[in-house]
Protein backbone atom coordinates (compact mmCIF):
# COMPACT_ATOMS: atom_id res chain seq x y z
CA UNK A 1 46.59 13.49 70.81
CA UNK A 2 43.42 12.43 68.97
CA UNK A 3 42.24 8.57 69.89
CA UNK A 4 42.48 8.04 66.23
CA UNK A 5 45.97 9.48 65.47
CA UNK A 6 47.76 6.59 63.28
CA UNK A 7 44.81 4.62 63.94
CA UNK A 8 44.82 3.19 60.26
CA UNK A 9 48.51 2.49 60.34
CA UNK A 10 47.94 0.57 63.56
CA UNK A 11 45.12 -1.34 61.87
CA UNK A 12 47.69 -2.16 59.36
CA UNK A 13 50.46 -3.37 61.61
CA UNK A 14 47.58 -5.49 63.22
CA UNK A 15 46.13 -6.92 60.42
CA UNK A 16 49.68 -8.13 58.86
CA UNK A 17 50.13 -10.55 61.87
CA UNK A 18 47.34 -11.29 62.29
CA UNK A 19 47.29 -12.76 58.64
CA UNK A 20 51.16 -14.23 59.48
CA UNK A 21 49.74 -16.11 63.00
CA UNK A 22 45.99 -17.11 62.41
CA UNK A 23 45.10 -17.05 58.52
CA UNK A 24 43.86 -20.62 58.96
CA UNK A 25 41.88 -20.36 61.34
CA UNK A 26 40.49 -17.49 59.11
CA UNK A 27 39.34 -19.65 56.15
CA UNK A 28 40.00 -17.46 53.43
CA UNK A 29 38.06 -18.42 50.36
CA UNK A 30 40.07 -18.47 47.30
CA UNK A 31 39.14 -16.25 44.86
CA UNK A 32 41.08 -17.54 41.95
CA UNK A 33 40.25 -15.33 39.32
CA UNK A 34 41.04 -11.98 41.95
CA UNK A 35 44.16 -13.51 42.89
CA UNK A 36 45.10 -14.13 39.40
CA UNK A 37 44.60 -10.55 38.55
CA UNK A 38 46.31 -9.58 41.63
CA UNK A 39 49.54 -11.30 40.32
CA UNK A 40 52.73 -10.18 39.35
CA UNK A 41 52.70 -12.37 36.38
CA UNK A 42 49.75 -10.63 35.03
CA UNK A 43 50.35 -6.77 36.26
CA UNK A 44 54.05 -7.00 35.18
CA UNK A 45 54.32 -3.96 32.12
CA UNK A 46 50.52 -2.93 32.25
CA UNK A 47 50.44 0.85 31.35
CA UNK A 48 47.41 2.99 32.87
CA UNK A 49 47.86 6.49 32.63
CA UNK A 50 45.17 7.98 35.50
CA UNK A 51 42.74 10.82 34.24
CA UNK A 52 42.72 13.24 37.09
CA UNK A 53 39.05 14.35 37.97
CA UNK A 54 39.03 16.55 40.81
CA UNK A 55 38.03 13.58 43.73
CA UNK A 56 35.05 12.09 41.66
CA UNK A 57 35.50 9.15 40.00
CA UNK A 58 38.37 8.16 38.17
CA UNK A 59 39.25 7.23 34.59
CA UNK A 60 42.39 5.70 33.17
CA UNK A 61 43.94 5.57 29.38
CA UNK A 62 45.37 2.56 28.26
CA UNK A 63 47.57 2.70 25.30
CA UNK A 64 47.97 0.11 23.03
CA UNK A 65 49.29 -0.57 18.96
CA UNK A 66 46.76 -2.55 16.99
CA UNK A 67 49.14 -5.67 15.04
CA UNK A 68 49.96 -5.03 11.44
CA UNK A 69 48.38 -7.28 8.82
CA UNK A 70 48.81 -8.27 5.39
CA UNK A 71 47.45 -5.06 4.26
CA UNK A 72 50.73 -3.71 6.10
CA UNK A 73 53.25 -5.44 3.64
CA UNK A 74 54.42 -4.89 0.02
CA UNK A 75 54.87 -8.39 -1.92
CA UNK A 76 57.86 -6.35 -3.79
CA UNK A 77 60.12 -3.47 -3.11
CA UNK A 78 59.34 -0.63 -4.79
CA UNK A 79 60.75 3.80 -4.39
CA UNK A 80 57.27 4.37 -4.23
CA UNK A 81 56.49 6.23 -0.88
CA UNK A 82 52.51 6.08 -2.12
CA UNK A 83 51.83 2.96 0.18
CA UNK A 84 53.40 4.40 3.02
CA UNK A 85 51.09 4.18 6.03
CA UNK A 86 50.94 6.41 9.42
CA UNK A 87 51.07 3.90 12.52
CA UNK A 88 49.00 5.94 15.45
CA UNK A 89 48.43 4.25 18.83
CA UNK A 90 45.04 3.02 19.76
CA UNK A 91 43.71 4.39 23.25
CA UNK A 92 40.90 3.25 24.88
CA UNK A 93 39.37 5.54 28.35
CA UNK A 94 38.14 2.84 31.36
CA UNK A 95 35.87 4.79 33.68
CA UNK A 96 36.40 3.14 37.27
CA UNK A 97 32.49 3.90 38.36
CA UNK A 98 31.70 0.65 40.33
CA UNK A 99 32.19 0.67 44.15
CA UNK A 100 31.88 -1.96 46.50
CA UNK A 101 31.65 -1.85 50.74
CA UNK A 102 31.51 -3.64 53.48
CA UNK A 103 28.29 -2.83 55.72
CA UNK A 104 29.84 -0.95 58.77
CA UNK A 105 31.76 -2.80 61.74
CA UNK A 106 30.70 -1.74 65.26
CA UNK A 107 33.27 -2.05 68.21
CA UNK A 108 32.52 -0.30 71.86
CA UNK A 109 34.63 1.99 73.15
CA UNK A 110 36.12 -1.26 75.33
CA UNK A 111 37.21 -3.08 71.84
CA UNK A 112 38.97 -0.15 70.58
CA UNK A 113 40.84 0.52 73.11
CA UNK A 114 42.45 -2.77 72.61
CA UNK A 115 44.26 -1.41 69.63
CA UNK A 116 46.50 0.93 72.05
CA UNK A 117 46.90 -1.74 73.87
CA UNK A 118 49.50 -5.01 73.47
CA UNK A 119 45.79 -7.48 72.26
CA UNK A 120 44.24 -6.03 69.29
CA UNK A 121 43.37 -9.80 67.71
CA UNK A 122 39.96 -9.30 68.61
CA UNK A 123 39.24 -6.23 66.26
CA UNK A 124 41.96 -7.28 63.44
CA UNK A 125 40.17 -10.77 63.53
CA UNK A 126 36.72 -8.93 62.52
CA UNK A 127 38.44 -6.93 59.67
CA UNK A 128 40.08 -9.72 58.23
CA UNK A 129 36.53 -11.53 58.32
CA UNK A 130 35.13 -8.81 56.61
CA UNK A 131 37.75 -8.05 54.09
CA UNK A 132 37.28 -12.07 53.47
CA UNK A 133 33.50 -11.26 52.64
CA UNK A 134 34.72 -8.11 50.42
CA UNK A 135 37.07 -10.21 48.28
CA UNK A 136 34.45 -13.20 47.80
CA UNK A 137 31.83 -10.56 46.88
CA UNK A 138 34.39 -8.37 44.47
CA UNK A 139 35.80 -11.68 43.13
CA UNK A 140 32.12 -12.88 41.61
CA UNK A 141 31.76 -9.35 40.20
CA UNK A 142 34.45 -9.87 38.42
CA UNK A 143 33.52 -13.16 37.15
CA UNK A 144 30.42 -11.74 36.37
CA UNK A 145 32.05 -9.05 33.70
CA UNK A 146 34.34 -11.58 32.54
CA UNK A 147 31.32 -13.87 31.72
CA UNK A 148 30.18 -11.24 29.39
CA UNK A 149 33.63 -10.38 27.52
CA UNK A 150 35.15 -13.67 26.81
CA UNK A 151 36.78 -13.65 23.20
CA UNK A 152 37.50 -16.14 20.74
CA UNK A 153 39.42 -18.87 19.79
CA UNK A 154 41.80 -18.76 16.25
CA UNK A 155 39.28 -20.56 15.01
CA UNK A 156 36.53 -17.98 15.43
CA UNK A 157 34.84 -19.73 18.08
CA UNK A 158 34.17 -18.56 21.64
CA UNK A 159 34.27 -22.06 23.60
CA UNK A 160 36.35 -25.15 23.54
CA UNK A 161 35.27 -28.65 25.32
CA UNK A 162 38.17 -30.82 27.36
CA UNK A 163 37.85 -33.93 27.67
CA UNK A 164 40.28 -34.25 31.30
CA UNK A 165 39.00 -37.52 32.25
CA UNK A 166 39.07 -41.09 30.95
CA UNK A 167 35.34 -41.89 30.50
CA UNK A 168 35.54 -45.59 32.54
CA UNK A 169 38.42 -45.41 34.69
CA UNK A 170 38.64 -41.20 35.44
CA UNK A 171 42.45 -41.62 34.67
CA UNK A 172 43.00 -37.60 34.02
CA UNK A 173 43.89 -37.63 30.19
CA UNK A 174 47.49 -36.19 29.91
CA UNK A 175 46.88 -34.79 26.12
CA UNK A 176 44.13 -32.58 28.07
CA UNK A 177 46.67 -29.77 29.27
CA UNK A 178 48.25 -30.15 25.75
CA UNK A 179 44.70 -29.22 23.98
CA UNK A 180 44.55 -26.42 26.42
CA UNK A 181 48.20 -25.15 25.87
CA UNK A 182 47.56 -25.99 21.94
CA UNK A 183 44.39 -23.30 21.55
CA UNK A 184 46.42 -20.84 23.63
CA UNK A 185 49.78 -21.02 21.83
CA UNK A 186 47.76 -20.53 17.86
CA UNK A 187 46.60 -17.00 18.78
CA UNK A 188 50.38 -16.31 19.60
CA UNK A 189 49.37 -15.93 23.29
CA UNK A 190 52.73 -15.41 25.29
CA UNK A 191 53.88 -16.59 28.69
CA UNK A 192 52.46 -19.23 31.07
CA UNK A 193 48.36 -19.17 30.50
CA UNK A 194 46.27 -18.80 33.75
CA UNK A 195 43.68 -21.27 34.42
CA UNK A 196 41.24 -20.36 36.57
CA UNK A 197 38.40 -22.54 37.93
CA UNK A 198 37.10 -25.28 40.50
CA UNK A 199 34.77 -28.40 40.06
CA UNK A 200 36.23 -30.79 37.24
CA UNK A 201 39.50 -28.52 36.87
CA UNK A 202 40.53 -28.96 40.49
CA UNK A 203 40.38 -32.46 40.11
CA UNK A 204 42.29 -32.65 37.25
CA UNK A 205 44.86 -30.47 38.89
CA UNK A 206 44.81 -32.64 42.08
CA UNK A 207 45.39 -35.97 39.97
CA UNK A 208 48.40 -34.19 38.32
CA UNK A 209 50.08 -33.55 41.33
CA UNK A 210 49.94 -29.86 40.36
CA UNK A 211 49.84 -27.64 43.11
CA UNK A 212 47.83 -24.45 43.21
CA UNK A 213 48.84 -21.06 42.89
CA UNK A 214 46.67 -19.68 45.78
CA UNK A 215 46.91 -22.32 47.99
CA UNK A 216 48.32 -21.90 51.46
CA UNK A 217 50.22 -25.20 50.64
CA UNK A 218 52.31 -23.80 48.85
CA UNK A 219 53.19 -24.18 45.08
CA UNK A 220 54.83 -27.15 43.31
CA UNK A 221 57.54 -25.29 40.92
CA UNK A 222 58.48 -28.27 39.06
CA UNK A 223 55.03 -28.69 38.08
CA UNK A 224 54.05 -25.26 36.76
CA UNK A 225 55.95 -24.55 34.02
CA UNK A 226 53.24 -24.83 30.99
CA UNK A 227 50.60 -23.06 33.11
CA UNK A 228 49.38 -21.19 36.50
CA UNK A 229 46.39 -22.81 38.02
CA UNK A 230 44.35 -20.44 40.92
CA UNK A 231 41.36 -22.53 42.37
CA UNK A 232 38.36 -20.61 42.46
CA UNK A 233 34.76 -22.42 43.21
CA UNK A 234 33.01 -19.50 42.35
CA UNK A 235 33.73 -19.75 38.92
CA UNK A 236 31.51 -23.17 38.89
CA UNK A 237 28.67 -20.75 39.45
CA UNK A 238 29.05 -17.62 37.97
CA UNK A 239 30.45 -18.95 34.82
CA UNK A 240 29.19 -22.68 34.31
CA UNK A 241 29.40 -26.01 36.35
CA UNK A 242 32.86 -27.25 35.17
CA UNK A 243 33.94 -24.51 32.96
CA UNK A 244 36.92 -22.56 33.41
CA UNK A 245 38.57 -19.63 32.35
CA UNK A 246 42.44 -18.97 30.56
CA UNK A 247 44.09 -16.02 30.85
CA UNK A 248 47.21 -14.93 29.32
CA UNK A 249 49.22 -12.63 31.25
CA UNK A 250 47.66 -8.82 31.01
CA UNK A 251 44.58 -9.56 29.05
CA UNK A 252 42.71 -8.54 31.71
CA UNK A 253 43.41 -5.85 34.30
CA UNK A 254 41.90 -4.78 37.39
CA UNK A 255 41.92 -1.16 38.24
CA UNK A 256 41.29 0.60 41.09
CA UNK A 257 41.50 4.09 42.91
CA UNK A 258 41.29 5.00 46.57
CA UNK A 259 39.46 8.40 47.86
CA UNK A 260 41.49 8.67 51.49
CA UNK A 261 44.64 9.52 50.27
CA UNK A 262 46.65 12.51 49.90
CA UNK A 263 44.69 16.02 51.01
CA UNK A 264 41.40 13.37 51.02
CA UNK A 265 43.24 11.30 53.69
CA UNK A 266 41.79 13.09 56.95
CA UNK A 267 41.75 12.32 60.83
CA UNK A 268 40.55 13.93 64.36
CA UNK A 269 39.35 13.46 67.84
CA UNK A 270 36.06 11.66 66.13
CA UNK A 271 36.78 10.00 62.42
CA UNK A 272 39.49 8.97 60.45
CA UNK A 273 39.69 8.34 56.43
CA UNK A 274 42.72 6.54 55.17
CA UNK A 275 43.62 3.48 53.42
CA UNK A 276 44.42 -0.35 54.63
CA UNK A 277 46.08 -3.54 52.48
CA UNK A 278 44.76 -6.79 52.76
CA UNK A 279 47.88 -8.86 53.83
CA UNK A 280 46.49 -11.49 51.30
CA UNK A 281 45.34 -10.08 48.11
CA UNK A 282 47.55 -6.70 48.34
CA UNK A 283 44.28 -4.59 47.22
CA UNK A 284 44.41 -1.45 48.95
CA UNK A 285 40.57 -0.19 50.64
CA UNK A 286 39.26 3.00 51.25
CA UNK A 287 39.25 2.51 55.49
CA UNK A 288 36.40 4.95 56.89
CA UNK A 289 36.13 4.79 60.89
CA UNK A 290 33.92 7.03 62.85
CA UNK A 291 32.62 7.83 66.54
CA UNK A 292 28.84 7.47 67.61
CA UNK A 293 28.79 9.30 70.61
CA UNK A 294 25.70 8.80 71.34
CA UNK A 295 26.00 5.14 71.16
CA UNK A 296 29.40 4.82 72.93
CA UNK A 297 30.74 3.11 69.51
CA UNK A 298 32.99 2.76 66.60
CA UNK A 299 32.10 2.17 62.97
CA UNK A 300 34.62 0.85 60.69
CA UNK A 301 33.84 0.42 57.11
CA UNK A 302 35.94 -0.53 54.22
CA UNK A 303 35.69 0.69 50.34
CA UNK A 304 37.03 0.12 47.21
CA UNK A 305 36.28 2.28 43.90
CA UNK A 306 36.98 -0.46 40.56
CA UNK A 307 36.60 -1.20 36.95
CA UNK A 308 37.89 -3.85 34.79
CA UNK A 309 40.06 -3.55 31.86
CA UNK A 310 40.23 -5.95 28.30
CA UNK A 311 41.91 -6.07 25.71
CA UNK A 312 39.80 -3.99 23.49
CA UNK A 313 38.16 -5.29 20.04
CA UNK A 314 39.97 -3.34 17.64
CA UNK A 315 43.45 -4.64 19.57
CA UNK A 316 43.44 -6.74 15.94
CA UNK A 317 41.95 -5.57 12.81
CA UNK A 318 39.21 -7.03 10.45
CA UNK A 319 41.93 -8.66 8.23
CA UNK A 320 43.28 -10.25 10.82
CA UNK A 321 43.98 -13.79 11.78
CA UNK A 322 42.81 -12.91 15.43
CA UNK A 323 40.03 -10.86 14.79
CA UNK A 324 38.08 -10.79 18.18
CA UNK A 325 40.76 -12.20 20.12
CA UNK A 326 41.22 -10.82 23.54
CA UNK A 327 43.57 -13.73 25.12
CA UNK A 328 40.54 -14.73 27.63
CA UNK A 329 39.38 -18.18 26.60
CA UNK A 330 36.38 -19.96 27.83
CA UNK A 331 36.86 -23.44 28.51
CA UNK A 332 34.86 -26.88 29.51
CA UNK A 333 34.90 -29.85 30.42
CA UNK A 334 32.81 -32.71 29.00
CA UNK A 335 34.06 -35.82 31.05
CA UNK A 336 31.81 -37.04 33.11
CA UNK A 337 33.25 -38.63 36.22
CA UNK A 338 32.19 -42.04 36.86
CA UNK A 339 31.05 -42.51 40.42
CA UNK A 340 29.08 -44.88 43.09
CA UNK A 341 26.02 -46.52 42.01
């Protein structure tokens, strides 16, 4: 039997307690805005249709109807069939051509052995660090593109200021989450908005008493009713010092496609392609492992073919009340928290 036969299913097995036993000792970073997209809440009734093109990169169709208008309705009945319209879906093609990796792993001969054996923590540990580097780096990609494609407000605009904090005694102002809830709910947003974001936000959550959703704490049901809160620093960076970003529920989808399955998934005596989950995320890699002989090692090396999906412009039309509305909002904060002198 070939050394890696089931190799990437053991990797798998590994990994998942591995993440169960030692995650903190792991210190994931949170990557809100990933995790967010990862969610059931946002993936729940998201329609991509894949575009099959022979193993080269992929493309997906999203359907969608555009929401009738005024233009749509007759002020009185009439027999006339002359204002009768044809309602076609919309469909808009997302090419998945980005691709990220991790640089590859090296393990002796010794250290992979340990996966046939009853300690493989060593070499799960190093994946998991790595897949922890992979989601940080993916996550700020994604910020990145979403930095570029916010939409607006019902108003027209394309960023609101929140005060959260008292300007004297940084009491967090209770009528801040209200404001926030307010913008959403006038572009007809639906479900619980998504708040992404560190710095200012996290405070404000933290003085709530409102727990996070990708914390390893745990979350506080009772307290996340009007909205879902995923802490991401990296958003204080990539997208402004104490801004943050609200989603609705499938404005924004992440899509991906793996190379290593089906007749592309492939294994012998020397390499194996195949696929591995990150216990945390759920995101599914391309897992590439091959033999240097001539260096008596292992290479491991993880992949993951992406694109990003939004709500398209012409989702509403010209006459339309939300007219460049794409239910991602761009948010700040303009307290400014009093501190030592």
């Amino acid at each position: 039997m070939a050394f890696t036969q089931g190799l990437c299913q053991k990797l798998q097995t590994d990994l998942n307690a591995v993440a169960g036993m030692n995650a903190p000792a792991l210190k994931r970073d949170r990557v809100g805005y990933l995790d967010a997209l990862m969610s059931e809440e946002n993936r729940m009734g998201f329609e991509a249709i894949p575009i099959p093109t022979n193993g080269k990169n992929r493309s997906v169709q999203v359907n969608y109807i555009q929401r009738g208008n005024a233009d749509s309705v007759n002020l009185t009945c009439t027999a006339s069939c002359d204002t009768d319209q044809e309602i076609s879906p919309l469909e808009t093609i997302v090419s998945i051509t980005e691709c990220i990796e991790t640089k590859g792993m090296l393990f002796s001969e010794d250290q992979m052995r340990k996966l046939c054996e009853a300690d493989a923590v060593y070499v799960s540990n190093v994946i998991m660090a790595q897949m922890n580097a992979m989601n940080t780096a993916l996550n700020n990609q994604l910020l990145a593109e979403q930095s570029t494609n916010f939409g607006k407000f019902s108003d027209g605009t394309t960023q609101k200021d929140i005060q959260l904090f008292e300007a004297t005694s940084n009491a967090p102002r209770g009528i801040a989450a209200a404001q926030i809830r307010h913008e959403y709910d006038l572009t007809g947003a639906s479900g619980a908005p998504m708040i992404i974001g560190g710095g200012n936000f996290d405070l404000y959550a933290k003085t709530q008493q409102i727990a996070c959703c990708n914390s390893s704490t745990g979350m506080d049901l009772s307290r996340w009713t009007d909205y879902r809160y995923y802490n991401d620093r990296f958003v204080d960076t990539v997208i402004g010092a104490n801004e943050f970003i609200v989603l609705a529920p499938g404005a924004v989808q992440l899509l991906t496609w793996n190379k290593y399955v089906g007749d592309y998934a492939k294994r012998n005596d020397v390499f194996e392609h195949g696929t591995i989950t990150d216990p945390f995320t759920g995101l599914t890699y391309d897992l590439k492992v091959h033999y240097d002989d001539c260096a008596d090692q292992w290479s491991i090396k993880l992949q993951l073919n992406w694109g990003l999906f939004f709500i398209p412009a012409n989702a509403f039309g010209v006459d339309d009340l939300n007219n460049g509305v794409n239910y991602t909002f761009h948010f700040a904060d303009c307290s400014t928290i009093v501190g030592c002198d």
